[in-house]
C-alpha atoms as a PDB file:
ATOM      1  CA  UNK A   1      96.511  56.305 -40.833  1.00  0.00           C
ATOM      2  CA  UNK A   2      95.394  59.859 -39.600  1.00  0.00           C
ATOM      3  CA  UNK A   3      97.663  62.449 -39.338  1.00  0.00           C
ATOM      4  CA  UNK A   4      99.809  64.062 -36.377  1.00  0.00           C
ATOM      5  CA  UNK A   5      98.078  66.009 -34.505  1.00  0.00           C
ATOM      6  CA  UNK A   6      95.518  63.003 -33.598  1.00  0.00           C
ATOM      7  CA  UNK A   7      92.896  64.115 -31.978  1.00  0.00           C
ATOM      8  CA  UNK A   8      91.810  61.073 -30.512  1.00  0.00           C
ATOM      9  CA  UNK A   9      95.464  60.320 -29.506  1.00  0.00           C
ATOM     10  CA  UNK A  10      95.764  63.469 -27.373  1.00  0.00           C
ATOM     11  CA  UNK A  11      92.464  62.698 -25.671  1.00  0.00           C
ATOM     12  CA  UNK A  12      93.853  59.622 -24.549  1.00  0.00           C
ATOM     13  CA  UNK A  13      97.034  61.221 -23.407  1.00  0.00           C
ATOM     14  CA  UNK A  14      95.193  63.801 -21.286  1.00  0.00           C
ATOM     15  CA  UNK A  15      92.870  61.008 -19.973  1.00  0.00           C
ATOM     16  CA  UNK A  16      96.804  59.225 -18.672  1.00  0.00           C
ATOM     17  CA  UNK A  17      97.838  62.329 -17.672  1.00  0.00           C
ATOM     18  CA  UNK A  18      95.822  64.615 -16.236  1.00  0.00           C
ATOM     19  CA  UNK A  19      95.592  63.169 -12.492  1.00  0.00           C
ATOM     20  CA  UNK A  20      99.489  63.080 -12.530  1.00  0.00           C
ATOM     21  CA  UNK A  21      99.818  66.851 -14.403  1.00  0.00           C
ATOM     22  CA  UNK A  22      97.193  68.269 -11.139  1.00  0.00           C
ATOM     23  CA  UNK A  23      99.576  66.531  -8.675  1.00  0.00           C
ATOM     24  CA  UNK A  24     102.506  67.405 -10.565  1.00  0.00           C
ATOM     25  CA  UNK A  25     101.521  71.221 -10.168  1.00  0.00           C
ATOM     26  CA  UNK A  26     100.303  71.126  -6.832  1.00  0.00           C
ATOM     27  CA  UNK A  27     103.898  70.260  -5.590  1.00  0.00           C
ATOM     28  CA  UNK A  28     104.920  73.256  -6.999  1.00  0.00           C
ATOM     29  CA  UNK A  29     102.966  75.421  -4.556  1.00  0.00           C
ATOM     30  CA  UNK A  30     100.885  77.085  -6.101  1.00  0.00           C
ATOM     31  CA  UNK A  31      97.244  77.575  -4.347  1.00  0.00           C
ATOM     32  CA  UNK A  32      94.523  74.958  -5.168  1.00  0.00           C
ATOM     33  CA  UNK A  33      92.248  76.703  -6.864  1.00  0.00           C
ATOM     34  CA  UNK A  34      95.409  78.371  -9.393  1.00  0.00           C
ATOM     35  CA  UNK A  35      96.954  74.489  -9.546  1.00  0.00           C
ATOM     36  CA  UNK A  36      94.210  73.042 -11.880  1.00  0.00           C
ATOM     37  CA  UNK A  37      93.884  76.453 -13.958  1.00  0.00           C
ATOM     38  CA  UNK A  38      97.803  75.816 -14.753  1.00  0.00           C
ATOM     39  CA  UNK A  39      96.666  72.457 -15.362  1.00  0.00           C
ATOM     40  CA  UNK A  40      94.122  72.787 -17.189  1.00  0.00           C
ATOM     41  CA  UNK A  41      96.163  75.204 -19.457  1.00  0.00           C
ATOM     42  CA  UNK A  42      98.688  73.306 -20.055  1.00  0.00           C
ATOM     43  CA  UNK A  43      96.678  70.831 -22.114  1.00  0.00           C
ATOM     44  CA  UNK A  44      95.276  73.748 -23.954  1.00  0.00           C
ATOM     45  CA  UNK A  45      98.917  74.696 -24.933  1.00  0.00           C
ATOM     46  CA  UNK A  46     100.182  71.250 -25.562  1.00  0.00           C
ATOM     47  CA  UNK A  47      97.104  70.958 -27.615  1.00  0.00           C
ATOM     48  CA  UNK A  48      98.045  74.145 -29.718  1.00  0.00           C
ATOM     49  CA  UNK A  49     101.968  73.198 -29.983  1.00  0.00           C
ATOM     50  CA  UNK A  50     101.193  69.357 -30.722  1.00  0.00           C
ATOM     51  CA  UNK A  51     102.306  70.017 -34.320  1.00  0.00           C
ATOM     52  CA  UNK A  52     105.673  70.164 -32.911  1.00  0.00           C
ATOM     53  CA  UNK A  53     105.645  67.776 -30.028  1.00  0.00           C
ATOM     54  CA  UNK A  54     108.195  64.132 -31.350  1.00  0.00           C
ATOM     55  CA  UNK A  55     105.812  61.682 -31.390  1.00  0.00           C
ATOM     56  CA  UNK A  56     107.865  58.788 -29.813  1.00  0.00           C
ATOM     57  CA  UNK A  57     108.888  60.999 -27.032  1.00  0.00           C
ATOM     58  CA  UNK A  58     107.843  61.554 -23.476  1.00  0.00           C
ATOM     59  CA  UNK A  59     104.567  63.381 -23.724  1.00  0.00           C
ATOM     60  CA  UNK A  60     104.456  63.453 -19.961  1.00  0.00           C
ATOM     61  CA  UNK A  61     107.716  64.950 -19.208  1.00  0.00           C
ATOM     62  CA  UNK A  62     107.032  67.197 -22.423  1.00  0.00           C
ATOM     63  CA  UNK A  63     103.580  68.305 -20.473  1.00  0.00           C
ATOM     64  CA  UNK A  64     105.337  68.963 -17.611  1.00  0.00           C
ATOM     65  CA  UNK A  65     107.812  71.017 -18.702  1.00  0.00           C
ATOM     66  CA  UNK A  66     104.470  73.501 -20.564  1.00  0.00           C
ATOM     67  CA  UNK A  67     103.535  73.326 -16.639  1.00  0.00           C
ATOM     68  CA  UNK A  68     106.685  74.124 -15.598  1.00  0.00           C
ATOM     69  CA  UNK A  69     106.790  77.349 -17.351  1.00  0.00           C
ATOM     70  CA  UNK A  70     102.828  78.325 -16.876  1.00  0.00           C
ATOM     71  CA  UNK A  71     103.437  77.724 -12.815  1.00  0.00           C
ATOM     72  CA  UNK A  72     106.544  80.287 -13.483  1.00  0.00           C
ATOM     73  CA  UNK A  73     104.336  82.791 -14.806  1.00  0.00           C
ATOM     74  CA  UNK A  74     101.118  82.312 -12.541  1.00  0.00           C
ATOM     75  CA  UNK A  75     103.608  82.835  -9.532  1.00  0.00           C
ATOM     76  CA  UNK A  76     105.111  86.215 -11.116  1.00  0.00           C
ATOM     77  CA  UNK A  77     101.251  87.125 -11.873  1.00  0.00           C
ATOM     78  CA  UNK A  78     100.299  86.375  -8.434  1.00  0.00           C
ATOM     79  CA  UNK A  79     103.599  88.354  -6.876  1.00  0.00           C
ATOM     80  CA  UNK A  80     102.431  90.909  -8.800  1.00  0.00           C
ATOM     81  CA  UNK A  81      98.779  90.890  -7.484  1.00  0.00           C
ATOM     82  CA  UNK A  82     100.411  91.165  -4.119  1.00  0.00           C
ATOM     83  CA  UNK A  83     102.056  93.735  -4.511  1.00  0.00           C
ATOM     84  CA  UNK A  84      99.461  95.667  -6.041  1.00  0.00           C
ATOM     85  CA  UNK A  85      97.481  94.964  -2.856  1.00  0.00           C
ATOM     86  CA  UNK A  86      99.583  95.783  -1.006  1.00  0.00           C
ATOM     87  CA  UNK A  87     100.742  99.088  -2.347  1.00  0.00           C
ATOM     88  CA  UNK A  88      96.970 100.097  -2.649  1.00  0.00           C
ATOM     89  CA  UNK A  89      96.431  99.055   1.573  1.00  0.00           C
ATOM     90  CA  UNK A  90      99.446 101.348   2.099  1.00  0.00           C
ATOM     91  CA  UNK A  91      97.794 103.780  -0.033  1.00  0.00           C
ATOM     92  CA  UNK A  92      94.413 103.791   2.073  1.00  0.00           C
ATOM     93  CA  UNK A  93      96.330 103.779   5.126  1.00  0.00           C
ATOM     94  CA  UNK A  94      98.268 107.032   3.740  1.00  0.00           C
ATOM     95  CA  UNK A  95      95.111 108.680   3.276  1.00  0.00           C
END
């Protein structure tokens, strides 16, 4: 028996997974295009942290929650954007 992380085992999960992870993230507003970036990185984390996933457990919910917190941070990165926009329109408009 091969070790834990299985490579082969976590393709299979993201195979199961991945339509429900893109929905998943879409329903937490984020736009489109961002959604499957999130989702997209949240394999590559749950890839990196699979040493200390349970095995036995919920890998879905487990992904979810990585998602969870990557949506969290896309939306302070893209509040941040905005604002940066915005302060450099006001800026121009100063001028």
């Amino acid at each position: 028996m091969s070790s834990f992380p299985d490579h082969d085992w976590f393709m299979e999960q993201v195979r199961r997974e991945q339509a429900g992870l893109r929905a998943f993230v879409r329903s937490l507003g984020l736009r489109p295009d961002a959604a499957d970036d999130v989702a997209q990185e949240a394999f590559v984390v749950a890839f990196e942290k699979l040493a200390v996933f349970e095995r036995g457990t919920n890998f879905g919910a487990w992904l979810r929650t990585i998602a969870r917190f990557l949506v969290s941070k896309e939306r302070r990165r893209e509040e941040r954007r905005q604002r940066l926009i915005g302060d450099f329109v006001a800026g121009a408009l100063d001028e």
